[in-house]
PDB file of N, CA and C in Angstrom:
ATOM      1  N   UNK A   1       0.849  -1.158   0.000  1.00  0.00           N
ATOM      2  CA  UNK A   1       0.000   0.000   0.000  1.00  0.00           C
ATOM      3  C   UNK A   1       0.901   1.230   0.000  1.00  0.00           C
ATOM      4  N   UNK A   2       0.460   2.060  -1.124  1.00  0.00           N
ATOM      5  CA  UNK A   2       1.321   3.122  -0.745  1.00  0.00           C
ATOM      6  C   UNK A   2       0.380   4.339  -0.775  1.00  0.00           C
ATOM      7  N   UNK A   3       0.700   5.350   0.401  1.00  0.00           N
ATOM      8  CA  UNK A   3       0.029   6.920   0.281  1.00  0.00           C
ATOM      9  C   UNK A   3       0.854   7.733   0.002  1.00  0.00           C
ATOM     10  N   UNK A   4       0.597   8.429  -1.089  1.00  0.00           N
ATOM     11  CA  UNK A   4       1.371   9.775  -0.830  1.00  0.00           C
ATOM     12  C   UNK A   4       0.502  10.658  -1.636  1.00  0.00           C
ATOM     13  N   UNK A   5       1.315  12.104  -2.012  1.00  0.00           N
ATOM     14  CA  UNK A   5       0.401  13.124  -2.515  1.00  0.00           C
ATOM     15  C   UNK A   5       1.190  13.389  -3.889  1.00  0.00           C
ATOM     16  N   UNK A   6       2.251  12.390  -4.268  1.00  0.00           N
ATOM     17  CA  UNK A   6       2.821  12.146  -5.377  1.00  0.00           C
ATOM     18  C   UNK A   6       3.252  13.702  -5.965  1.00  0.00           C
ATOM     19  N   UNK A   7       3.848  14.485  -5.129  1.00  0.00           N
ATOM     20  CA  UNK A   7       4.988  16.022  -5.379  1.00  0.00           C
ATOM     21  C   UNK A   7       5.961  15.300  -6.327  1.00  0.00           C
ATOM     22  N   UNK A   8       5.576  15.696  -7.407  1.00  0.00           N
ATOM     23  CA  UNK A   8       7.198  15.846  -7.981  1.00  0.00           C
ATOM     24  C   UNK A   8       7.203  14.336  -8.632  1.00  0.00           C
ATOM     25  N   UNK A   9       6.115  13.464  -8.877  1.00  0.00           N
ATOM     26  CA  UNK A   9       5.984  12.445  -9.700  1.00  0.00           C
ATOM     27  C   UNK A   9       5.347  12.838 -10.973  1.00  0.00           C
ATOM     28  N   UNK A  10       6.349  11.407 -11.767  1.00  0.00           N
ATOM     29  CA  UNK A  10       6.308  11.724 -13.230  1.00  0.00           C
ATOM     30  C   UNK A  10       5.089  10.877 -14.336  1.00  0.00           C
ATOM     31  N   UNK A  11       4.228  10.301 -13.070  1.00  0.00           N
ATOM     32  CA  UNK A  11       3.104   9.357 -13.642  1.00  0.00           C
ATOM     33  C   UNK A  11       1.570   9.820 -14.318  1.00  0.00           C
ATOM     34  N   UNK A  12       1.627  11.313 -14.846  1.00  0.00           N
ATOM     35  CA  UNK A  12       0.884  11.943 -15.106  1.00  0.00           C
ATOM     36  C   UNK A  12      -0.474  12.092 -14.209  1.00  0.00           C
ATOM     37  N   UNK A  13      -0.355  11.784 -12.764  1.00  0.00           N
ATOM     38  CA  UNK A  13      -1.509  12.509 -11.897  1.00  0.00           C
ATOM     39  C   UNK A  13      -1.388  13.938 -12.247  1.00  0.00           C
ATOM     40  N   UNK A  14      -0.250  14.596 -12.412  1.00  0.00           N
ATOM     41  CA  UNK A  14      -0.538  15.924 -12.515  1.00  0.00           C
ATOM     42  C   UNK A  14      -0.107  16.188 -14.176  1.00  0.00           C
ATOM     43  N   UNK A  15      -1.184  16.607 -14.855  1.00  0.00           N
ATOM     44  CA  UNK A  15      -1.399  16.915 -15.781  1.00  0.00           C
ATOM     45  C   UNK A  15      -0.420  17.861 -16.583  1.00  0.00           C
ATOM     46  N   UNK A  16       0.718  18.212 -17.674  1.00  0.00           N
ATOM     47  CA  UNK A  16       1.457  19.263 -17.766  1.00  0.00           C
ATOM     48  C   UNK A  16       0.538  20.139 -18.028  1.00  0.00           C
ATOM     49  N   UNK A  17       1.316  21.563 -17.781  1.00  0.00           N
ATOM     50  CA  UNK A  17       0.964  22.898 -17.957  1.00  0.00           C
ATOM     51  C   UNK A  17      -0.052  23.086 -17.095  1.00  0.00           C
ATOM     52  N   UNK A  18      -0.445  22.459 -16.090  1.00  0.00           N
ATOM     53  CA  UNK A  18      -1.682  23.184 -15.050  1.00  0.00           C
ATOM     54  C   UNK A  18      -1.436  23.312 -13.926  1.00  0.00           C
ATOM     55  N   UNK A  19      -2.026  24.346 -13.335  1.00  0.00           N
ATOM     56  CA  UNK A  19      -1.861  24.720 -12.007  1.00  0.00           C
ATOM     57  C   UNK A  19      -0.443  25.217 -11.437  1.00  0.00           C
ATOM     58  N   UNK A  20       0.380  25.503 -12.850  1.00  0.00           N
ATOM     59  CA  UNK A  20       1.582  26.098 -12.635  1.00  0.00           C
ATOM     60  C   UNK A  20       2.577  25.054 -11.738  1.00  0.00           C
ATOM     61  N   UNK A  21       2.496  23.888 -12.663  1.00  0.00           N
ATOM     62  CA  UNK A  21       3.601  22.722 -12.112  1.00  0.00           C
ATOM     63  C   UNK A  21       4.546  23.003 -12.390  1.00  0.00           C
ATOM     64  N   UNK A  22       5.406  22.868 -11.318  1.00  0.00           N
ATOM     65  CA  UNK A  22       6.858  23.291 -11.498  1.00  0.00           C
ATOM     66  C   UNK A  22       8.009  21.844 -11.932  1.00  0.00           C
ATOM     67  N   UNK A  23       7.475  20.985 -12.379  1.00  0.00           N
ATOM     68  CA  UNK A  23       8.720  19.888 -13.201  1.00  0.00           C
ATOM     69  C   UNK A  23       7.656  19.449 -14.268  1.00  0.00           C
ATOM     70  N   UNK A  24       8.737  19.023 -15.163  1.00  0.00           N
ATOM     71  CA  UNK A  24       7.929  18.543 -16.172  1.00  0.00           C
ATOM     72  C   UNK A  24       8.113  16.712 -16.034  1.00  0.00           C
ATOM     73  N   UNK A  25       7.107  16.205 -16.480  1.00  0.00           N
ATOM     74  CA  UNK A  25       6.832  14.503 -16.903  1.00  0.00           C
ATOM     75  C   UNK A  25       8.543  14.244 -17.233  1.00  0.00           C
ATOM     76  N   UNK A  26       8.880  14.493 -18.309  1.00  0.00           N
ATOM     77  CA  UNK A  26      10.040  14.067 -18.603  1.00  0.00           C
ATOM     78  C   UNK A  26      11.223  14.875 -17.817  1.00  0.00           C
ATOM     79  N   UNK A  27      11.578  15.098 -17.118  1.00  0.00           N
ATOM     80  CA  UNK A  27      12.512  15.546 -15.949  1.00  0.00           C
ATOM     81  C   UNK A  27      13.381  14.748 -14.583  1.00  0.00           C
ATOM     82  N   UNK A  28      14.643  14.469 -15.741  1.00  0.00           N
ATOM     83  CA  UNK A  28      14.811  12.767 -14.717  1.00  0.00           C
ATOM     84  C   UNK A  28      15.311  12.968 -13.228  1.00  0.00           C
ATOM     85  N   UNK A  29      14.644  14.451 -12.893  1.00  0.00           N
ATOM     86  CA  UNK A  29      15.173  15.097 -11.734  1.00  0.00           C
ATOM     87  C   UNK A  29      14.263  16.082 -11.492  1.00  0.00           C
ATOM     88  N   UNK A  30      12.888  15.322 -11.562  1.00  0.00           N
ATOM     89  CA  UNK A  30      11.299  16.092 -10.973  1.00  0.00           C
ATOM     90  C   UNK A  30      11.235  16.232  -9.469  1.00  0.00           C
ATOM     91  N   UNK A  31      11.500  15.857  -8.987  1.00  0.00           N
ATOM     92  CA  UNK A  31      11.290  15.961  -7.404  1.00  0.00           C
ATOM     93  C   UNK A  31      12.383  16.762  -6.958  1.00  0.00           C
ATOM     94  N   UNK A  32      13.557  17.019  -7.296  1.00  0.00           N
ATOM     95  CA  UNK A  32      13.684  17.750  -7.140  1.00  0.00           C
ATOM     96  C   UNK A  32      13.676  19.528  -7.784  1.00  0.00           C
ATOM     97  N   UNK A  33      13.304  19.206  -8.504  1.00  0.00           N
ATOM     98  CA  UNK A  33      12.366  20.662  -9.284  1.00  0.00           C
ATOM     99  C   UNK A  33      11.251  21.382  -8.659  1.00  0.00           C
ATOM    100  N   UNK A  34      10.643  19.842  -8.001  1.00  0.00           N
ATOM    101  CA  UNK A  34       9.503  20.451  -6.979  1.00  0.00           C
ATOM    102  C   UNK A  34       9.513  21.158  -5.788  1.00  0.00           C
ATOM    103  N   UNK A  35      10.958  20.452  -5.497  1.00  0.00           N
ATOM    104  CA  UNK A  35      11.166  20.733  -4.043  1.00  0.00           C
ATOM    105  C   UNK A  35      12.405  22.184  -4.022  1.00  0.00           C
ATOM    106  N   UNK A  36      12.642  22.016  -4.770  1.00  0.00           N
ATOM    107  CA  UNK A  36      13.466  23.885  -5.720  1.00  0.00           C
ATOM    108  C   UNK A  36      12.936  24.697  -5.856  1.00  0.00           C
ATOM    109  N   UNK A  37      11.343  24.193  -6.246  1.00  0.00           N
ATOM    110  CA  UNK A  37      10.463  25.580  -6.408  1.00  0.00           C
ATOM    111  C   UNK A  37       9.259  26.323  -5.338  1.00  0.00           C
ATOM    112  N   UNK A  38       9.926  25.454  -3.985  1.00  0.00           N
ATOM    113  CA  UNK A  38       8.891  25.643  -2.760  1.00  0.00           C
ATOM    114  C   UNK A  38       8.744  27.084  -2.593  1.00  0.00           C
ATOM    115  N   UNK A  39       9.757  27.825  -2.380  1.00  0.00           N
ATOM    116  CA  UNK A  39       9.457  29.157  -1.465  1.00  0.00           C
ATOM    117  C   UNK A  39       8.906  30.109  -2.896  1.00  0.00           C
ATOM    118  N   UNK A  40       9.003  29.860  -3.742  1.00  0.00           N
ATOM    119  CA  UNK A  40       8.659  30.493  -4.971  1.00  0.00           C
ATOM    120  C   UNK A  40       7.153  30.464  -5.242  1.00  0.00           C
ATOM    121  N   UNK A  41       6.764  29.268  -5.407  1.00  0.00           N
ATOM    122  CA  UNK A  41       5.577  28.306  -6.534  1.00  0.00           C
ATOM    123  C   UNK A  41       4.327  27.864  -5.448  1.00  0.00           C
ATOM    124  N   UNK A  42       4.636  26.680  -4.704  1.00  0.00           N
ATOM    125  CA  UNK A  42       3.595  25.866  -3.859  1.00  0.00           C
ATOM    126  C   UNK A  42       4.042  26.248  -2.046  1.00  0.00           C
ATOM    127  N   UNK A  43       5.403  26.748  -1.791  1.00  0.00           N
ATOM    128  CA  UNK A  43       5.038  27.127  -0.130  1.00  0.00           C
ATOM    129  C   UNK A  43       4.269  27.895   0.276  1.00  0.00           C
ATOM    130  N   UNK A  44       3.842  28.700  -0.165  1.00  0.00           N
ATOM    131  CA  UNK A  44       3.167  29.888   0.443  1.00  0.00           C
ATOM    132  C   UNK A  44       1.706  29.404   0.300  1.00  0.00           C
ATOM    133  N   UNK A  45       1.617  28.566  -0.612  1.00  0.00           N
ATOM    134  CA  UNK A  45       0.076  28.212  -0.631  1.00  0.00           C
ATOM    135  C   UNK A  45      -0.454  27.190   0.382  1.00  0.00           C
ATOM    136  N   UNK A  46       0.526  26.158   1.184  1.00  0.00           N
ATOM    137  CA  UNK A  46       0.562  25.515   2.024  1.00  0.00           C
ATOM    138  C   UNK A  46       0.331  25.762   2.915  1.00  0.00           C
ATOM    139  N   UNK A  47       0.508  27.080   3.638  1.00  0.00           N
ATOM    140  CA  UNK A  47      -0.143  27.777   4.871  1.00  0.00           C
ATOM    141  C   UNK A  47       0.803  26.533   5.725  1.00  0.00           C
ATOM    142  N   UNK A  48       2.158  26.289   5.829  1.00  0.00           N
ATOM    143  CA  UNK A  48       2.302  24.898   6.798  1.00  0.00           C
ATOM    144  C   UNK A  48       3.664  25.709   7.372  1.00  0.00           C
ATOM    145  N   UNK A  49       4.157  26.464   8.195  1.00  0.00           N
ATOM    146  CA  UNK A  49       3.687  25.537   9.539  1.00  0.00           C
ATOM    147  C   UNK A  49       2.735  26.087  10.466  1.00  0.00           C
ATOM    148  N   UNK A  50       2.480  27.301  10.344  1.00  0.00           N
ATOM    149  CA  UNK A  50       1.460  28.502  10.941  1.00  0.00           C
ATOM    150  C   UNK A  50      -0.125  27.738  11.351  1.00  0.00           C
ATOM    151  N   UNK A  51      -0.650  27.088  10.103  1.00  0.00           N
ATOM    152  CA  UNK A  51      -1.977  26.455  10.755  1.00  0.00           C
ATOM    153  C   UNK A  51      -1.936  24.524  10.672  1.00  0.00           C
ATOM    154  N   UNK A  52      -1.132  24.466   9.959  1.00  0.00           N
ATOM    155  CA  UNK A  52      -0.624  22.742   9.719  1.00  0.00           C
ATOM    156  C   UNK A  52      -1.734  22.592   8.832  1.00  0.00           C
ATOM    157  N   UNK A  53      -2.192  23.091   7.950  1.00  0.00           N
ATOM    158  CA  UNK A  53      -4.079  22.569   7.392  1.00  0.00           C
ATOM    159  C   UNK A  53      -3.363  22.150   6.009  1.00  0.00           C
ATOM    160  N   UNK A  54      -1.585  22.381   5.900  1.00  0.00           N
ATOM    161  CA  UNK A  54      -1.392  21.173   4.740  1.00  0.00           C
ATOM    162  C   UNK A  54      -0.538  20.152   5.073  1.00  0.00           C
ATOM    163  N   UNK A  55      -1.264  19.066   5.483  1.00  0.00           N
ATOM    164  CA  UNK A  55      -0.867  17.542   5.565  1.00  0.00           C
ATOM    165  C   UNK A  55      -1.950  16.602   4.975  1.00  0.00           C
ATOM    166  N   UNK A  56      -1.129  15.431   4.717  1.00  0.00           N
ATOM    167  CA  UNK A  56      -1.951  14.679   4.585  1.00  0.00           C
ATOM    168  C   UNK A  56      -2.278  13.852   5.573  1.00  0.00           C
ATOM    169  N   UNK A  57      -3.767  14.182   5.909  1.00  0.00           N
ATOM    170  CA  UNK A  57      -4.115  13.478   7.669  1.00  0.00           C
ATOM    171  C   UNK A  57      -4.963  12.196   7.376  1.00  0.00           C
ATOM    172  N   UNK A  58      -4.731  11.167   7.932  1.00  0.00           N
ATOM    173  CA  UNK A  58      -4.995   9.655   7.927  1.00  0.00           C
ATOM    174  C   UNK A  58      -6.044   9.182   9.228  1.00  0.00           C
ATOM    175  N   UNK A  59      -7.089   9.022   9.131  1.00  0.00           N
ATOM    176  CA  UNK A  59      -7.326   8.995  10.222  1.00  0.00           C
ATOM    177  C   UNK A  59      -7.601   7.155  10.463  1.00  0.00           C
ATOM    178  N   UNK A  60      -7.771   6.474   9.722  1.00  0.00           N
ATOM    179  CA  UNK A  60      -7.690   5.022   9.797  1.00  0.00           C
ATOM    180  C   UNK A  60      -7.394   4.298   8.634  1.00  0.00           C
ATOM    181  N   UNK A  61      -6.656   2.911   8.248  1.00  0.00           N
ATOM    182  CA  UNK A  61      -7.267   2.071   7.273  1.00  0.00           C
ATOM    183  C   UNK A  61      -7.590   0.794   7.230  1.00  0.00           C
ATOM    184  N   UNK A  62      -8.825  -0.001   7.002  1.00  0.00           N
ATOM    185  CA  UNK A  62      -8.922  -0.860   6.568  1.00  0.00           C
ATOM    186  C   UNK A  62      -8.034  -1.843   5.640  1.00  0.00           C
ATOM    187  N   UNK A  63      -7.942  -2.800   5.941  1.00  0.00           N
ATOM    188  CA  UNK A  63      -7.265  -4.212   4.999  1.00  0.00           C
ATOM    189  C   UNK A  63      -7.844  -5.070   4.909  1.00  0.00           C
ATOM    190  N   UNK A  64      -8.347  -5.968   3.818  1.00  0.00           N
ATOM    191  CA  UNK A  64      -8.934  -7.004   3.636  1.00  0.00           C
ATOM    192  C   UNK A  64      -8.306  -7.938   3.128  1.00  0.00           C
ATOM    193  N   UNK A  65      -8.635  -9.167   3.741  1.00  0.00           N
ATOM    194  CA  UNK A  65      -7.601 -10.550   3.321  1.00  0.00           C
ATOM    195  C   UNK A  65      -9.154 -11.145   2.499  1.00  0.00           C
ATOM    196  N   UNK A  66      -8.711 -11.348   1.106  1.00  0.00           N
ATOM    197  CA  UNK A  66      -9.595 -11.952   0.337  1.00  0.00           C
ATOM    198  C   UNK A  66      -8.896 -13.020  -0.154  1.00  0.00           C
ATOM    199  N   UNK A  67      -9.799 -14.300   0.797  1.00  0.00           N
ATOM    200  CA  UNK A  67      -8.903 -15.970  -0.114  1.00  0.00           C
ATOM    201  C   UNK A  67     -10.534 -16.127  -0.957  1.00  0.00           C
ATOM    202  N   UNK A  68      -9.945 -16.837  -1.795  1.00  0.00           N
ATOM    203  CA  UNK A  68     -10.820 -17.536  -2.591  1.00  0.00           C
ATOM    204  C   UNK A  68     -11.533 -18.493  -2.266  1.00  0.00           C
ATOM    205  N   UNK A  69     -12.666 -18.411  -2.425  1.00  0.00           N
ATOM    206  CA  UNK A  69     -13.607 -19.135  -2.096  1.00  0.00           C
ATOM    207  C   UNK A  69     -13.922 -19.003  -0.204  1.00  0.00           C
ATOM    208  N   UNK A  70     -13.854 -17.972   0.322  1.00  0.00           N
ATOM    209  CA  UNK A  70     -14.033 -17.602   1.516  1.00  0.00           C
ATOM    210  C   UNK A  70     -14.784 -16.205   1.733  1.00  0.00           C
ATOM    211  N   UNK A  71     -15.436 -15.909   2.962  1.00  0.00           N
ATOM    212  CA  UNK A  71     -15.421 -14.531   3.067  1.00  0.00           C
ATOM    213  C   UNK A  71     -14.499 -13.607   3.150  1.00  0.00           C
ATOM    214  N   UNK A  72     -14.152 -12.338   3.022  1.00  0.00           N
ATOM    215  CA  UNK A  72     -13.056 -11.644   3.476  1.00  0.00           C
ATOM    216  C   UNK A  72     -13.006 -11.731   5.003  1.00  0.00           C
ATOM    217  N   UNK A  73     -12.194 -11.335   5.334  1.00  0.00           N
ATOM    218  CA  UNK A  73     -11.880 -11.072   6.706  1.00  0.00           C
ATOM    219  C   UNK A  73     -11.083  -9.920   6.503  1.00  0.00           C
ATOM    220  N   UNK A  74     -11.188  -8.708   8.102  1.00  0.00           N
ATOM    221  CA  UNK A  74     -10.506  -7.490   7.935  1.00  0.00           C
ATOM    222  C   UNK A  74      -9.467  -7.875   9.361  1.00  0.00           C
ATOM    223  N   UNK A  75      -8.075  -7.561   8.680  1.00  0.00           N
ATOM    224  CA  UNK A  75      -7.320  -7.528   9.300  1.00  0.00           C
ATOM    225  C   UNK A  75      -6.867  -6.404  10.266  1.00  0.00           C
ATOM    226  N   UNK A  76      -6.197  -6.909  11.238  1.00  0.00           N
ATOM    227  CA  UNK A  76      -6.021  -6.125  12.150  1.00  0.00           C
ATOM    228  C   UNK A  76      -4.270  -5.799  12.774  1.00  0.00           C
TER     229      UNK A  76
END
């Protein structure tokens, strides 16, 4: 399982030319482009560390063990 908010990935969640992305898809050194263009581009819009209201907050997750030919069961 993986979470993230995928900054600075090259898997086209973020669309080129919108919202004023700062690396491009083909940039074999996107993440850090992203992280170059903080105090410029996306820090200030983060409002973080003053109110913290940009994280990504988790508040539980579910897992399900699915065998075949059984019910699931949720793991713990």
């Amino acid at each position: 399982m993986i979470m993230n908010v995928a900054a600075g990935g090259t898997n086209e969640y973020f669309p080129e030319g919108k919202c004023n992305k700062p690396w491009a898809n083909t940039d074999p050194h996107a993440p850090n482009a992203f992280w170059n263009s903080m105090e410029s581009t996306w820090g200030p819009t983060w409002n973080y560390p003053a109110t913290n209201d940009a994280a990504m907050k988790i508040d539980h997750v579910k897992i399900w063990e699915n065998v075949a030919d059984e019910e699931p069961v949720l793991m713990q």
